[in-house]
PDB file of N, CA and C in Angstrom:
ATOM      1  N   UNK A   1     -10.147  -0.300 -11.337  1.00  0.00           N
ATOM      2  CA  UNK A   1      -8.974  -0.458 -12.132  1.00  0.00           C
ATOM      3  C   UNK A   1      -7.895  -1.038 -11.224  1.00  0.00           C
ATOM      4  N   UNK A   2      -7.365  -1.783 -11.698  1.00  0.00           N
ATOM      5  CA  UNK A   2      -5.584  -2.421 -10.797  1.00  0.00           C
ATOM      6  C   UNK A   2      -4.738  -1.818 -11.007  1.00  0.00           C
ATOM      7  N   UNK A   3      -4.108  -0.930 -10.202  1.00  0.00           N
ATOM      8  CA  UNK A   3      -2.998  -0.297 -11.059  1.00  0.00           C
ATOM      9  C   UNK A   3      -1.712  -1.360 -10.085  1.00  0.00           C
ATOM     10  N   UNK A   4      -1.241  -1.596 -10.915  1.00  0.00           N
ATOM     11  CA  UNK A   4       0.307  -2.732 -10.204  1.00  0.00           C
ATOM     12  C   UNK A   4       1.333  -1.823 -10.951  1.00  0.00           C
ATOM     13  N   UNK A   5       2.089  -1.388 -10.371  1.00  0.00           N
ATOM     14  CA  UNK A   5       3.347  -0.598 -11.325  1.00  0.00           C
ATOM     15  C   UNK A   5       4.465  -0.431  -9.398  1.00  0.00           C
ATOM     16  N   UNK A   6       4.876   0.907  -9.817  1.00  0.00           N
ATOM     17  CA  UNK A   6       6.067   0.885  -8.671  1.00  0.00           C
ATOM     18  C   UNK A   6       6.182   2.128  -7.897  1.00  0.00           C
ATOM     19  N   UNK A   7       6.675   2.566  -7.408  1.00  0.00           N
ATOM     20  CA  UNK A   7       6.853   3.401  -5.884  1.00  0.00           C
ATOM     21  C   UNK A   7       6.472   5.233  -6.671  1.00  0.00           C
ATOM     22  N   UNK A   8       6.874   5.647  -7.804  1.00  0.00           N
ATOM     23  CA  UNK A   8       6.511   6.817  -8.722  1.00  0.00           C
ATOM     24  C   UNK A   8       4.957   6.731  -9.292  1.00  0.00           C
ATOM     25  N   UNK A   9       4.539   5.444  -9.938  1.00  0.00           N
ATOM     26  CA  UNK A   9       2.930   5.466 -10.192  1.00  0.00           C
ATOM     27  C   UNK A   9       2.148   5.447  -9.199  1.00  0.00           C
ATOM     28  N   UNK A  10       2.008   4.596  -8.234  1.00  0.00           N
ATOM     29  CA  UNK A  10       1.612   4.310  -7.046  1.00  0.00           C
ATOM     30  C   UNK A  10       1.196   5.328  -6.037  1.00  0.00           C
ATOM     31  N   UNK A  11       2.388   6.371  -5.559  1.00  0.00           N
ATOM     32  CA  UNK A  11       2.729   7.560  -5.053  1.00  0.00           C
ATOM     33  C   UNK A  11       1.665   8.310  -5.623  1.00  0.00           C
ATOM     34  N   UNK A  12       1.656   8.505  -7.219  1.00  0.00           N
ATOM     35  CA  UNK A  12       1.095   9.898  -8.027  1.00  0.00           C
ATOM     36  C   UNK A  12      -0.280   9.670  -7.638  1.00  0.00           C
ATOM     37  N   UNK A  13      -0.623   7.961  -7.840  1.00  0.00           N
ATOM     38  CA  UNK A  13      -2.508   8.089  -7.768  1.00  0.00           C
ATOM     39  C   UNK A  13      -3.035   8.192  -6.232  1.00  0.00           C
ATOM     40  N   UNK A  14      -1.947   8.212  -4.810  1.00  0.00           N
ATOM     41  CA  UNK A  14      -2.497   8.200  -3.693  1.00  0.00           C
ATOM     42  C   UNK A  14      -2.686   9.461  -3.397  1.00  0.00           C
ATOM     43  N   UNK A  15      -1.505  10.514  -4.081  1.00  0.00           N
ATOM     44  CA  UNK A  15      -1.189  11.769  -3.654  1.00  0.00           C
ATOM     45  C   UNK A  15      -2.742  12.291  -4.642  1.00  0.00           C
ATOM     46  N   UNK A  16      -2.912  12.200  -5.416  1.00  0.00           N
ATOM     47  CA  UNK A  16      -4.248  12.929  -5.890  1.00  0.00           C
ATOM     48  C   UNK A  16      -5.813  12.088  -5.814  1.00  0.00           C
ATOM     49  N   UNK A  17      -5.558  10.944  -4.529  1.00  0.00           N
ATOM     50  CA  UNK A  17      -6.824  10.670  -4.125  1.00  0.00           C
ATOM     51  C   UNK A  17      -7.765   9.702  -4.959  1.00  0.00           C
ATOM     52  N   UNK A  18      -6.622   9.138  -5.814  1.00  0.00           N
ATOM     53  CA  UNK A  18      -7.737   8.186  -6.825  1.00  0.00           C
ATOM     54  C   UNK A  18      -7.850   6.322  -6.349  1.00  0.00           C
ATOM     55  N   UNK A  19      -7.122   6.443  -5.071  1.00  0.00           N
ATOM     56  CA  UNK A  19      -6.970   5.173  -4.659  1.00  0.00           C
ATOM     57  C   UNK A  19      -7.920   4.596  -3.365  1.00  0.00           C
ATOM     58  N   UNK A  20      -8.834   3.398  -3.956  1.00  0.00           N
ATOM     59  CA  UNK A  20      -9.568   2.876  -2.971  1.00  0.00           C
ATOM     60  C   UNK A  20      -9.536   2.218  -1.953  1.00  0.00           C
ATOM     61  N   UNK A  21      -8.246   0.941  -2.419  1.00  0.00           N
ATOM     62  CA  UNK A  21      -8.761  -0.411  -2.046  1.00  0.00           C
ATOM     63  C   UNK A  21      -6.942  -0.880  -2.117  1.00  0.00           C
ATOM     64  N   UNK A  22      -6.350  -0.852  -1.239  1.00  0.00           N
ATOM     65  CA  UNK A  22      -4.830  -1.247  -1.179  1.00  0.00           C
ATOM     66  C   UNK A  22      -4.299  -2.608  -0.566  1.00  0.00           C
ATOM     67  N   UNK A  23      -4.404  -3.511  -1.486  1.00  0.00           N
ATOM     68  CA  UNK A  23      -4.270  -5.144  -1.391  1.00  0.00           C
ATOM     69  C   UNK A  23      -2.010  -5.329  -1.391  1.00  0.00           C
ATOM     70  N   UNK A  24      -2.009  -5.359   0.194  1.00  0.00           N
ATOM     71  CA  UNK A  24      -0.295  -5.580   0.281  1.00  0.00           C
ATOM     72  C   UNK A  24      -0.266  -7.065   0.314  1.00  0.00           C
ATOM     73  N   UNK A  25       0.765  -7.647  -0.340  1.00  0.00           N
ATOM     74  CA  UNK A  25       1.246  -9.280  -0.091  1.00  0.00           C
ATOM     75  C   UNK A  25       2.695  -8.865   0.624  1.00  0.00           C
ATOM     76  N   UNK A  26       2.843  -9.548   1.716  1.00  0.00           N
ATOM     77  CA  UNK A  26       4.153  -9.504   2.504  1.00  0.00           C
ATOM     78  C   UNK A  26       5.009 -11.370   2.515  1.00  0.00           C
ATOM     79  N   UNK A  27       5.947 -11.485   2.472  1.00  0.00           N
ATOM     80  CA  UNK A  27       6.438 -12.578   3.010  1.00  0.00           C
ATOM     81  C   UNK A  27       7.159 -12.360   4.043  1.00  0.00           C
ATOM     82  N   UNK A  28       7.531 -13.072   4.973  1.00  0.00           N
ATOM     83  CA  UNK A  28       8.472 -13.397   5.968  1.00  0.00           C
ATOM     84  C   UNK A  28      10.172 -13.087   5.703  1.00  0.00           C
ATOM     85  N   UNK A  29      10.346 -12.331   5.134  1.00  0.00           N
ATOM     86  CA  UNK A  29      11.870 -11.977   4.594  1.00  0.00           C
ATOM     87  C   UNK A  29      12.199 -10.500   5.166  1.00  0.00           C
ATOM     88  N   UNK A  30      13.228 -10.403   5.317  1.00  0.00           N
ATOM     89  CA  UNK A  30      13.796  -8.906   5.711  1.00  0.00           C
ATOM     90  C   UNK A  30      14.547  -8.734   4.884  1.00  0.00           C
ATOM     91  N   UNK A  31      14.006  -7.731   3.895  1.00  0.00           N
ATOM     92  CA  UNK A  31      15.316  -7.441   2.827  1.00  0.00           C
ATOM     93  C   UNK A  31      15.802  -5.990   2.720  1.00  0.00           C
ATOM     94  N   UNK A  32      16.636  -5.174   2.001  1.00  0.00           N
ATOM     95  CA  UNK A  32      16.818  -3.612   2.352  1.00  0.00           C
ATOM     96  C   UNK A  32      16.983  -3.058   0.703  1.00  0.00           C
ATOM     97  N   UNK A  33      16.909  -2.283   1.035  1.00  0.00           N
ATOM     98  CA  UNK A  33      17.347  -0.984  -0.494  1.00  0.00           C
ATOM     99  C   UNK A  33      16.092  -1.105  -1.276  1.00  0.00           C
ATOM    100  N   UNK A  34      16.420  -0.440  -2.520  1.00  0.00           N
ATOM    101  CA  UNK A  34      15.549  -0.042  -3.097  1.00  0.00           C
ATOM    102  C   UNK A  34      14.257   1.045  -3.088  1.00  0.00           C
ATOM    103  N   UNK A  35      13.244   1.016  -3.465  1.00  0.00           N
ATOM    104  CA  UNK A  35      12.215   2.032  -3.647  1.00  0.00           C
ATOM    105  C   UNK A  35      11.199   1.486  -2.986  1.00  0.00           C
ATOM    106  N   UNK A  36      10.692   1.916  -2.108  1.00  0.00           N
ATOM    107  CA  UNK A  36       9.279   2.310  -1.135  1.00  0.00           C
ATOM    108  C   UNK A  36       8.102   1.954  -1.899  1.00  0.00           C
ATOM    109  N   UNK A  37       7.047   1.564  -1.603  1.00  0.00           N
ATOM    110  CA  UNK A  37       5.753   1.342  -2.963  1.00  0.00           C
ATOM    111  C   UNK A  37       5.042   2.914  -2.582  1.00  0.00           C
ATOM    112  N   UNK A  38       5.888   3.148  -1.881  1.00  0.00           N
ATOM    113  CA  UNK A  38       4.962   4.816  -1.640  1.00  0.00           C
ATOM    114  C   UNK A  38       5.788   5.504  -1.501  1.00  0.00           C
ATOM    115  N   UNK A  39       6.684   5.732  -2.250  1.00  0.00           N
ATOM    116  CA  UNK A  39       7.964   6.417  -1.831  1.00  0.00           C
ATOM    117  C   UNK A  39       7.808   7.736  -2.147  1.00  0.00           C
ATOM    118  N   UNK A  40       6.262   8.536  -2.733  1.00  0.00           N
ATOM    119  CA  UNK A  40       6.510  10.039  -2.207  1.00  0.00           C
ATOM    120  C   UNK A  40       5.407  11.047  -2.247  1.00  0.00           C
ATOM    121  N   UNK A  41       5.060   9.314  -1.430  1.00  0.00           N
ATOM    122  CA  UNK A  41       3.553   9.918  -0.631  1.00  0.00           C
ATOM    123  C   UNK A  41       3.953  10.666   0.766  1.00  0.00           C
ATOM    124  N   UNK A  42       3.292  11.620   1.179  1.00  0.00           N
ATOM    125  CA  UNK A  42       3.510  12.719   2.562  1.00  0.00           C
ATOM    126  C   UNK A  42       3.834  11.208   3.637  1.00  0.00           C
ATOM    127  N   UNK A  43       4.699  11.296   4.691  1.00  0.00           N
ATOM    128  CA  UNK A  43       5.177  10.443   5.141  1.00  0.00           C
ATOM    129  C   UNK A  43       4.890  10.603   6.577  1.00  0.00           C
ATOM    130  N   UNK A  44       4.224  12.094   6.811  1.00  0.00           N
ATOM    131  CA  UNK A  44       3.732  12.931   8.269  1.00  0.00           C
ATOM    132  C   UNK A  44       2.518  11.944   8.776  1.00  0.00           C
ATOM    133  N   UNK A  45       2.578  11.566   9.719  1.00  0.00           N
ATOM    134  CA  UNK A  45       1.801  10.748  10.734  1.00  0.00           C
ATOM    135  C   UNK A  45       0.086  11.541  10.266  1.00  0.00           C
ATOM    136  N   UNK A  46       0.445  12.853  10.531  1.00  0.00           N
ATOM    137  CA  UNK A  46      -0.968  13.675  10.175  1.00  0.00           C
ATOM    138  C   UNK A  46      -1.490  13.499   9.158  1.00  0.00           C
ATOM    139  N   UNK A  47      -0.923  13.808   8.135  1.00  0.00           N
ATOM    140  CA  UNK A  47      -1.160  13.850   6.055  1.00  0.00           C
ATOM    141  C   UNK A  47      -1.562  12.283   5.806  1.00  0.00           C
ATOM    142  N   UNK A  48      -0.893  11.477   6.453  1.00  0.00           N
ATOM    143  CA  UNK A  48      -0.943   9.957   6.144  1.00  0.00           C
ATOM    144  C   UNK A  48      -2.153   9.312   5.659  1.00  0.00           C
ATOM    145  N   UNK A  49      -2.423   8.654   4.372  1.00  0.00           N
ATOM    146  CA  UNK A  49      -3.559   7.997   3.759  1.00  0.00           C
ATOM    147  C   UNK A  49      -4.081   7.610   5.343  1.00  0.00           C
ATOM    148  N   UNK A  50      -5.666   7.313   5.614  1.00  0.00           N
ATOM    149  CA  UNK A  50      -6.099   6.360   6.379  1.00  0.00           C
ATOM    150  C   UNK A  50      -7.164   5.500   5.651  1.00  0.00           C
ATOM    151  N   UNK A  51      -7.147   4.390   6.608  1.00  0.00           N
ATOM    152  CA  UNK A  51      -8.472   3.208   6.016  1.00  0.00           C
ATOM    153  C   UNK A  51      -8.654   2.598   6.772  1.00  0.00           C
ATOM    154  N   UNK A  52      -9.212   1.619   6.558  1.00  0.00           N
ATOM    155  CA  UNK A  52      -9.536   0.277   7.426  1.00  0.00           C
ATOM    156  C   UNK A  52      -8.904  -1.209   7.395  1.00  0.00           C
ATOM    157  N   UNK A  53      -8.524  -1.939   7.387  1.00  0.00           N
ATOM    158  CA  UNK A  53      -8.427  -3.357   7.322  1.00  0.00           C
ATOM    159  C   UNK A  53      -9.884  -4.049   7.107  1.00  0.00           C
ATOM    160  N   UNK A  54     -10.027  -4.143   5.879  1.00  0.00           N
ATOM    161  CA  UNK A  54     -10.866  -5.167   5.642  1.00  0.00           C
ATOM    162  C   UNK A  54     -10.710  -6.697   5.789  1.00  0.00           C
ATOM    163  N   UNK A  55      -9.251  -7.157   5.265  1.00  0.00           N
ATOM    164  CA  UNK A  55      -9.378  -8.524   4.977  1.00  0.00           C
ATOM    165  C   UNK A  55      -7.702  -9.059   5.254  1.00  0.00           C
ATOM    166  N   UNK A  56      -7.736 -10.240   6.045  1.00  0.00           N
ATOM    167  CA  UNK A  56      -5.882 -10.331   6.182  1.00  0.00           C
ATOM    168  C   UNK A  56      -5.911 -11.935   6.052  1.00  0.00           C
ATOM    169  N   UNK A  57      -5.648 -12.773   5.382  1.00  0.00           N
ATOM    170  CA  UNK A  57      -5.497 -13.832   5.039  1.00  0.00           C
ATOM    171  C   UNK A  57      -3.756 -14.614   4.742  1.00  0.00           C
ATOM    172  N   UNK A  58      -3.492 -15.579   5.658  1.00  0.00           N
ATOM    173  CA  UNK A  58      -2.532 -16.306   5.434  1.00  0.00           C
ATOM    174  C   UNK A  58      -2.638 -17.364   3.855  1.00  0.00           C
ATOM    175  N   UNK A  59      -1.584 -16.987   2.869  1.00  0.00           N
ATOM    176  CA  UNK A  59      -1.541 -17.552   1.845  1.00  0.00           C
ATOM    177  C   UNK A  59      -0.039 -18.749   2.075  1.00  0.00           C
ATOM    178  N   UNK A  60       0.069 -19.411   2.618  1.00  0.00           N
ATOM    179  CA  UNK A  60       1.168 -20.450   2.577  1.00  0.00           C
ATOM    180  C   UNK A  60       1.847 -19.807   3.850  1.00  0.00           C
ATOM    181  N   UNK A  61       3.258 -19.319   3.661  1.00  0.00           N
ATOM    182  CA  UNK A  61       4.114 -18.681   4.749  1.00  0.00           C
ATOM    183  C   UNK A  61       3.695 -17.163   4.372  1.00  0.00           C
ATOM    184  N   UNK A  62       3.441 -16.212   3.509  1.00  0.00           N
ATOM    185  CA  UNK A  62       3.277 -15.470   3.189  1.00  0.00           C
ATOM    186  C   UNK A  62       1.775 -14.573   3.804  1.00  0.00           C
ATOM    187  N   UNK A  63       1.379 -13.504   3.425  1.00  0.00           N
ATOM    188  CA  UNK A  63       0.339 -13.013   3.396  1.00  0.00           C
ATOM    189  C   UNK A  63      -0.148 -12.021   2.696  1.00  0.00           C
ATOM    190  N   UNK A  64      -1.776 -11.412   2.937  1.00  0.00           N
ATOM    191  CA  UNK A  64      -2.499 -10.487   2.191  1.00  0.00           C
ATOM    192  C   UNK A  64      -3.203  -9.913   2.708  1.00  0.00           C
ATOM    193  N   UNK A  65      -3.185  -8.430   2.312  1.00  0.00           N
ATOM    194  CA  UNK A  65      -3.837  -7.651   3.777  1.00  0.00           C
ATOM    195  C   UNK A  65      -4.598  -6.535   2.779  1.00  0.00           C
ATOM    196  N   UNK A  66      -5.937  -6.366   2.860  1.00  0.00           N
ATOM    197  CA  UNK A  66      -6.986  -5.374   2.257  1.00  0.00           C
ATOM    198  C   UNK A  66      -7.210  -4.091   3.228  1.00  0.00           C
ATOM    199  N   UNK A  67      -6.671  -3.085   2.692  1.00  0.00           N
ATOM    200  CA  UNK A  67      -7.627  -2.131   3.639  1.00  0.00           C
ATOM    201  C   UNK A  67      -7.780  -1.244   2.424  1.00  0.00           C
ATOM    202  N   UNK A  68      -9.213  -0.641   2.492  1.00  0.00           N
ATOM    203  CA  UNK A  68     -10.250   0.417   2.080  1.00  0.00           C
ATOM    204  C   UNK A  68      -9.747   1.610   2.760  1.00  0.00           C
ATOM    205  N   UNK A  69      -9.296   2.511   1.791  1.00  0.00           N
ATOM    206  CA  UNK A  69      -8.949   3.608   2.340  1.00  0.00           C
ATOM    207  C   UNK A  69     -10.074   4.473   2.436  1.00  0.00           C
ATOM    208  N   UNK A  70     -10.426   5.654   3.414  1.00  0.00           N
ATOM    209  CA  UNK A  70     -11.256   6.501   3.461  1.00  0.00           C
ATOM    210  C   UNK A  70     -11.386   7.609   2.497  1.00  0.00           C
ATOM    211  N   UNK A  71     -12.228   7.921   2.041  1.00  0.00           N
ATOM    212  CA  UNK A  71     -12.291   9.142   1.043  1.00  0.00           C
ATOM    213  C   UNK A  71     -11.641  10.448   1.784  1.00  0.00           C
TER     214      UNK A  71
END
């Protein structure tokens, strides 16, 4: 399933473990404010989702980065 939504949906399905496969697009911009895409997921170095980097690909100036999180 894709779930694309924002920092409250996102949060709910990491915090109860239903998330596999976390595809980030970044650009080259520094911007501030707003809401976290994980804004209230455990934030402790320890608790912290882990995975792997599967896949990191330059799309123009921009990018895309796959990592498979661990069960």
């Amino acid at each position: 399933m894709l779930l694309e939504g924002g920092a409250t949906l996102g949060s709910a399905f990491l915090r109860a473990g239903l998330v596999q496969r976390v595809v980030l697009y970044t650009a080259p911009l520094v911007l501030g404010g707003g809401l976290a895409w994980s804004g209230g997921v455990d934030r402790a170095l320890a608790g912290a989702p882990r995975g792997r980097v599967t896949s990191l690909e330059q799309l123009g100036a921009d990018a895309r980065l796959v990592v498979e999180l661990e069960d």
